[in-house]
PDB file of N, CA and C in Angstrom:
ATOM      1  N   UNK A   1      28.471 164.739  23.164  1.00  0.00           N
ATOM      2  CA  UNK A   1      27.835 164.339  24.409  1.00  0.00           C
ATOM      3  C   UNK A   1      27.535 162.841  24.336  1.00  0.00           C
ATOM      4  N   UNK A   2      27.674 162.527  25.306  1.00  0.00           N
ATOM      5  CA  UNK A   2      27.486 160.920  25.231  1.00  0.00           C
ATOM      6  C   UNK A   2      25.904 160.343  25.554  1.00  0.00           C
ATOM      7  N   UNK A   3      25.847 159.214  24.721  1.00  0.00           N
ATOM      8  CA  UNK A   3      24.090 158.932  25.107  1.00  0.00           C
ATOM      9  C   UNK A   3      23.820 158.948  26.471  1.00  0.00           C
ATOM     10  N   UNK A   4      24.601 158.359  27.439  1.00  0.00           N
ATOM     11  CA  UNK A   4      24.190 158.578  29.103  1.00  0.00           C
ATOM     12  C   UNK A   4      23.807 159.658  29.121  1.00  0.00           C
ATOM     13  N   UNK A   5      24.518 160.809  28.977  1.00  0.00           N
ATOM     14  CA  UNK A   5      24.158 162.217  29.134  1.00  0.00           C
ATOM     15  C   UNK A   5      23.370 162.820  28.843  1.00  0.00           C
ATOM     16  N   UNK A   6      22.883 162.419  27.538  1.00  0.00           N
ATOM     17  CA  UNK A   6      21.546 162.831  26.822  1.00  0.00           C
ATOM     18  C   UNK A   6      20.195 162.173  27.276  1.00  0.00           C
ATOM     19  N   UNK A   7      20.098 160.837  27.720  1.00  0.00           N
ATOM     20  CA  UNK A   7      19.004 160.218  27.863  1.00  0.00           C
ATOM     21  C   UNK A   7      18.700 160.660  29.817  1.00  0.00           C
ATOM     22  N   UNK A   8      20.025 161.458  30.544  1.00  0.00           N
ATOM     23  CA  UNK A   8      19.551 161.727  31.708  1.00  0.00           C
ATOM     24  C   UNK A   8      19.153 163.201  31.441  1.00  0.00           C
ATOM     25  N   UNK A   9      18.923 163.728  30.520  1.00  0.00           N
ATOM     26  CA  UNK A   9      18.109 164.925  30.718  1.00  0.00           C
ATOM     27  C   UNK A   9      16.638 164.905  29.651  1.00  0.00           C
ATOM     28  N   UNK A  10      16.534 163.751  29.600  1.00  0.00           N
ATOM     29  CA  UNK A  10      15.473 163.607  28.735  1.00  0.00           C
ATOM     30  C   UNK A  10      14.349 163.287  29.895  1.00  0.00           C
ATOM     31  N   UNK A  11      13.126 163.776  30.335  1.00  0.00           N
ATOM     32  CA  UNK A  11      11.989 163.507  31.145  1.00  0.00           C
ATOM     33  C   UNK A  11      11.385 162.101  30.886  1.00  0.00           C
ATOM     34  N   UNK A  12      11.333 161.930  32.081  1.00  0.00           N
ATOM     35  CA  UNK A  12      10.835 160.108  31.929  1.00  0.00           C
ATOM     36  C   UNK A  12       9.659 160.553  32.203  1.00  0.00           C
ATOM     37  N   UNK A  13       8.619 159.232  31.593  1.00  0.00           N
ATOM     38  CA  UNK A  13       7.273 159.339  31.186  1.00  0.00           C
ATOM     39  C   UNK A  13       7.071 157.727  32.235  1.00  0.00           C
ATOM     40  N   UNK A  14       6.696 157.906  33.585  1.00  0.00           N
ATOM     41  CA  UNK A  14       6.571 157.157  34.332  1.00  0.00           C
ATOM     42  C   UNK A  14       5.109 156.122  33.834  1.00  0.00           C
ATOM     43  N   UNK A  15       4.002 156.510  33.727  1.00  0.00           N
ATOM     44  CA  UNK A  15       3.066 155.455  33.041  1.00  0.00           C
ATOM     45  C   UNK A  15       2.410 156.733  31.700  1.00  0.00           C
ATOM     46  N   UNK A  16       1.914 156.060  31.183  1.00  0.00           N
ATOM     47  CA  UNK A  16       1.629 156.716  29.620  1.00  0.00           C
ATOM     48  C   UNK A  16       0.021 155.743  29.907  1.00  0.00           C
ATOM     49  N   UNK A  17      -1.381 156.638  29.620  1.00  0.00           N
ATOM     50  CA  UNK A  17      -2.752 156.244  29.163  1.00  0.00           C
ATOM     51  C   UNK A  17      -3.294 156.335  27.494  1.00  0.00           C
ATOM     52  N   UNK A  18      -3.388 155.296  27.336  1.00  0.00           N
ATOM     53  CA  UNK A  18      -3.814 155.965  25.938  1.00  0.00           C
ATOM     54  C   UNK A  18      -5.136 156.862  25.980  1.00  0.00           C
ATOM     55  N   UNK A  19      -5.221 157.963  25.102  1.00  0.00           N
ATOM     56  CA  UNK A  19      -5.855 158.501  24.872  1.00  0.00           C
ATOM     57  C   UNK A  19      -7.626 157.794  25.002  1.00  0.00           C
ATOM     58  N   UNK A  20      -7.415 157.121  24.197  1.00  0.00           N
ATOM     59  CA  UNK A  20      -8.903 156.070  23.585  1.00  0.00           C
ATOM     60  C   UNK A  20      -9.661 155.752  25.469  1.00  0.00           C
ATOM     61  N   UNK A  21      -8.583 155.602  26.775  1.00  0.00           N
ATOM     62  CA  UNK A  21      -8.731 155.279  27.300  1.00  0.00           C
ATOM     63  C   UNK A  21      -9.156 156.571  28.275  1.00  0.00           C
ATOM     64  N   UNK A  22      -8.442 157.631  28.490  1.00  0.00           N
ATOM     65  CA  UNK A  22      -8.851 158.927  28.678  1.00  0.00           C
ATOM     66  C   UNK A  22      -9.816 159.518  28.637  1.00  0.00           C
ATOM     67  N   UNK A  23     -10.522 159.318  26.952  1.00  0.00           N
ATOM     68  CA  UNK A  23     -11.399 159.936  27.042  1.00  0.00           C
ATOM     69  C   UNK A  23     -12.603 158.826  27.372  1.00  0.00           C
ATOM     70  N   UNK A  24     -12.793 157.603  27.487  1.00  0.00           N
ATOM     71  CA  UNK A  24     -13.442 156.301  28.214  1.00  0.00           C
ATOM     72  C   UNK A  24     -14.110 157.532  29.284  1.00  0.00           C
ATOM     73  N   UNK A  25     -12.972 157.293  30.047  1.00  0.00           N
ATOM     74  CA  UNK A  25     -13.191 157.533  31.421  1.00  0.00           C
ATOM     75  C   UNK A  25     -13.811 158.836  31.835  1.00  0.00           C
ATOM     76  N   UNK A  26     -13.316 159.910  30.709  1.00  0.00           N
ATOM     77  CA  UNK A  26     -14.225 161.587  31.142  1.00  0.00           C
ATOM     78  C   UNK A  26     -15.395 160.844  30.638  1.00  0.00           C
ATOM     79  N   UNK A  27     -15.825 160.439  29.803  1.00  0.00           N
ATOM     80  CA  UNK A  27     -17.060 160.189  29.118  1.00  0.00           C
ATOM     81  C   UNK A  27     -17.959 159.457  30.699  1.00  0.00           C
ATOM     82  N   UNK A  28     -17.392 158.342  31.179  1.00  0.00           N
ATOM     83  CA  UNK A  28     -18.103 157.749  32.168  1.00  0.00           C
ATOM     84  C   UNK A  28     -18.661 158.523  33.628  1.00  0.00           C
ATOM     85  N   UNK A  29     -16.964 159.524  33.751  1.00  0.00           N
ATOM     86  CA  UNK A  29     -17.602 160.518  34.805  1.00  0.00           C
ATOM     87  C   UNK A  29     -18.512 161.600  34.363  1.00  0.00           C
ATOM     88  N   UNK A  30     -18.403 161.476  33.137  1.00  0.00           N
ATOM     89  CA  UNK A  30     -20.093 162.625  33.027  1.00  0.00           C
ATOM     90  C   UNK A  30     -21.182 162.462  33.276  1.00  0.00           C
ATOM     91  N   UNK A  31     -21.227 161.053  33.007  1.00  0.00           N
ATOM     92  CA  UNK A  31     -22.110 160.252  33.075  1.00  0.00           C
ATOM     93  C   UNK A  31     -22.865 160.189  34.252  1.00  0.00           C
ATOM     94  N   UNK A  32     -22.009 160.064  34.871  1.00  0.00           N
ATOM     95  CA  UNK A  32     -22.447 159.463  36.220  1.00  0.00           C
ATOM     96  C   UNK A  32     -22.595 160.593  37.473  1.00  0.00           C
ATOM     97  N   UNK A  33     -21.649 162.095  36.800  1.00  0.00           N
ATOM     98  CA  UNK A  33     -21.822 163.320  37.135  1.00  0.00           C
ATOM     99  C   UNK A  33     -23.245 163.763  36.973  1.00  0.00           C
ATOM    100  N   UNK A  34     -23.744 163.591  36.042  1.00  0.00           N
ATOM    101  CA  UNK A  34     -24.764 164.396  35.675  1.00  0.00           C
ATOM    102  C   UNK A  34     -26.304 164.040  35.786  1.00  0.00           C
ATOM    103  N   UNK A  35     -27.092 164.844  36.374  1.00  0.00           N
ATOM    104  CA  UNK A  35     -28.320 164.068  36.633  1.00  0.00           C
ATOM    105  C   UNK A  35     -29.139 163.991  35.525  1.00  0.00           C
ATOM    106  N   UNK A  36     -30.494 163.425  35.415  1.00  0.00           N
ATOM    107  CA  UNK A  36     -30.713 162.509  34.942  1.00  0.00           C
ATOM    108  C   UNK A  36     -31.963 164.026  34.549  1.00  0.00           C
ATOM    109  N   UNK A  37     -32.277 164.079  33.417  1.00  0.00           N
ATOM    110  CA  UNK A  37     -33.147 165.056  32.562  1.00  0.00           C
ATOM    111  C   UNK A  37     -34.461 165.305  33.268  1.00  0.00           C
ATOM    112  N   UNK A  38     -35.551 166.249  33.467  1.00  0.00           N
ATOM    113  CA  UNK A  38     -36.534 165.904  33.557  1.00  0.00           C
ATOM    114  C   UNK A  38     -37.685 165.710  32.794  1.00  0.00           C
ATOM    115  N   UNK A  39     -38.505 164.927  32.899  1.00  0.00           N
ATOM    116  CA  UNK A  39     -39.659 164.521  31.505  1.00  0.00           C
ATOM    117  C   UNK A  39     -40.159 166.099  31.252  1.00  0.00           C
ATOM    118  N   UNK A  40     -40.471 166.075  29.925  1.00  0.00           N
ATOM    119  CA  UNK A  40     -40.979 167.219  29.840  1.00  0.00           C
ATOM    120  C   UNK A  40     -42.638 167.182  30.585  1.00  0.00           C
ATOM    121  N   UNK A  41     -43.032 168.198  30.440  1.00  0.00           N
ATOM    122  CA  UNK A  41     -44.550 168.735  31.196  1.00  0.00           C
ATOM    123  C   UNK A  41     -45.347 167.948  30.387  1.00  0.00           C
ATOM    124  N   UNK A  42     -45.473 168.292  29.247  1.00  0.00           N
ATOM    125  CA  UNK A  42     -46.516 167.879  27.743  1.00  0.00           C
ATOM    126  C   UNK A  42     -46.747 166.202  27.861  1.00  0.00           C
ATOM    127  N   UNK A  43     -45.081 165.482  28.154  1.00  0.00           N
ATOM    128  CA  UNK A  43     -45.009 164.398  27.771  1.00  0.00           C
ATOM    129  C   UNK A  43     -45.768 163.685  29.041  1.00  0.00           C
ATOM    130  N   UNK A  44     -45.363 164.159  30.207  1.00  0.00           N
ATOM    131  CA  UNK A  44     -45.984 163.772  31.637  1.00  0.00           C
ATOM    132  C   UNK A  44     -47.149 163.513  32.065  1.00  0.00           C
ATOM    133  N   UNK A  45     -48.212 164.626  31.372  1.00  0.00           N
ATOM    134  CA  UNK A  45     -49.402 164.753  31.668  1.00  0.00           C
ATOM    135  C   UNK A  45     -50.254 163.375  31.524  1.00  0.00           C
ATOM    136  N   UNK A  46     -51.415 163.541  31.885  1.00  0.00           N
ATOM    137  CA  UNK A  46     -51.832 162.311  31.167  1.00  0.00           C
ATOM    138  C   UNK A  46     -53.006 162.356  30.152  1.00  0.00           C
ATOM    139  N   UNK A  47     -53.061 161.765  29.425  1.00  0.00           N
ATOM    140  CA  UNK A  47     -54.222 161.904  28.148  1.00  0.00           C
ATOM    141  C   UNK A  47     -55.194 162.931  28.563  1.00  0.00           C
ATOM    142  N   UNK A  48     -55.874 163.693  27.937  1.00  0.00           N
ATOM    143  CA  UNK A  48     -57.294 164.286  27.934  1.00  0.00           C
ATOM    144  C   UNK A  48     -58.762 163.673  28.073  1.00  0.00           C
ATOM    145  N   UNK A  49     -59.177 163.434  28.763  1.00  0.00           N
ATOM    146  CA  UNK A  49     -59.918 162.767  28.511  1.00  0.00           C
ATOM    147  C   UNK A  49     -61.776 163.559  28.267  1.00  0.00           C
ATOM    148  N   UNK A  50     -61.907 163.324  26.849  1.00  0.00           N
ATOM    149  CA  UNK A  50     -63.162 164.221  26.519  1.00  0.00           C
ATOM    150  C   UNK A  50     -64.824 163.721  26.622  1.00  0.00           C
ATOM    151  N   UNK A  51     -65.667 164.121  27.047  1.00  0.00           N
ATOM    152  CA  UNK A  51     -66.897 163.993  27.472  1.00  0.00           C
ATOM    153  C   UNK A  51     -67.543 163.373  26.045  1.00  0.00           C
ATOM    154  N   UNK A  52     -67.029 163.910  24.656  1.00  0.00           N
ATOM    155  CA  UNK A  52     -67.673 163.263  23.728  1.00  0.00           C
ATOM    156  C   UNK A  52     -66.633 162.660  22.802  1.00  0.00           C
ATOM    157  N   UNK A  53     -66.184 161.895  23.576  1.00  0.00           N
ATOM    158  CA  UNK A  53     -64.735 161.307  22.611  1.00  0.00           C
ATOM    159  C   UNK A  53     -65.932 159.996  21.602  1.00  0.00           C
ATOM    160  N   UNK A  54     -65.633 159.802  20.268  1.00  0.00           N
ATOM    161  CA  UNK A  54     -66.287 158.874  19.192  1.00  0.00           C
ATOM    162  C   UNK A  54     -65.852 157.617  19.881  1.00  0.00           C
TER     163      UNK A  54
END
């Protein structure tokens, strides 16, 4: 078979991403997917404040 012949049944790879760059980008849409935590209760509150604090 001749190389013409072989290289027209070979699938062309129209643009190629690198990987490194792939996963960039899921990483950023998660990011930006995902909302934002809520404070916990404990951490929120505010100090105690005691009648006979020293």
């Amino acid at each position: 078979m001749p190389a013409t012949e072989r290289d027209e049944t070979l699938p062309r790879v129209v643009s190629a991403v690198p990987m490194r760059e792939l996963l960039a980008s899921c990483a950023a849409a998660n990011a930006i997917s995902t909302p934002p935590r809520l404070p916990d209760p404990e951490v929120s509150r505010p100090p105690a404040r005691h009648k006979h604090a020293a």
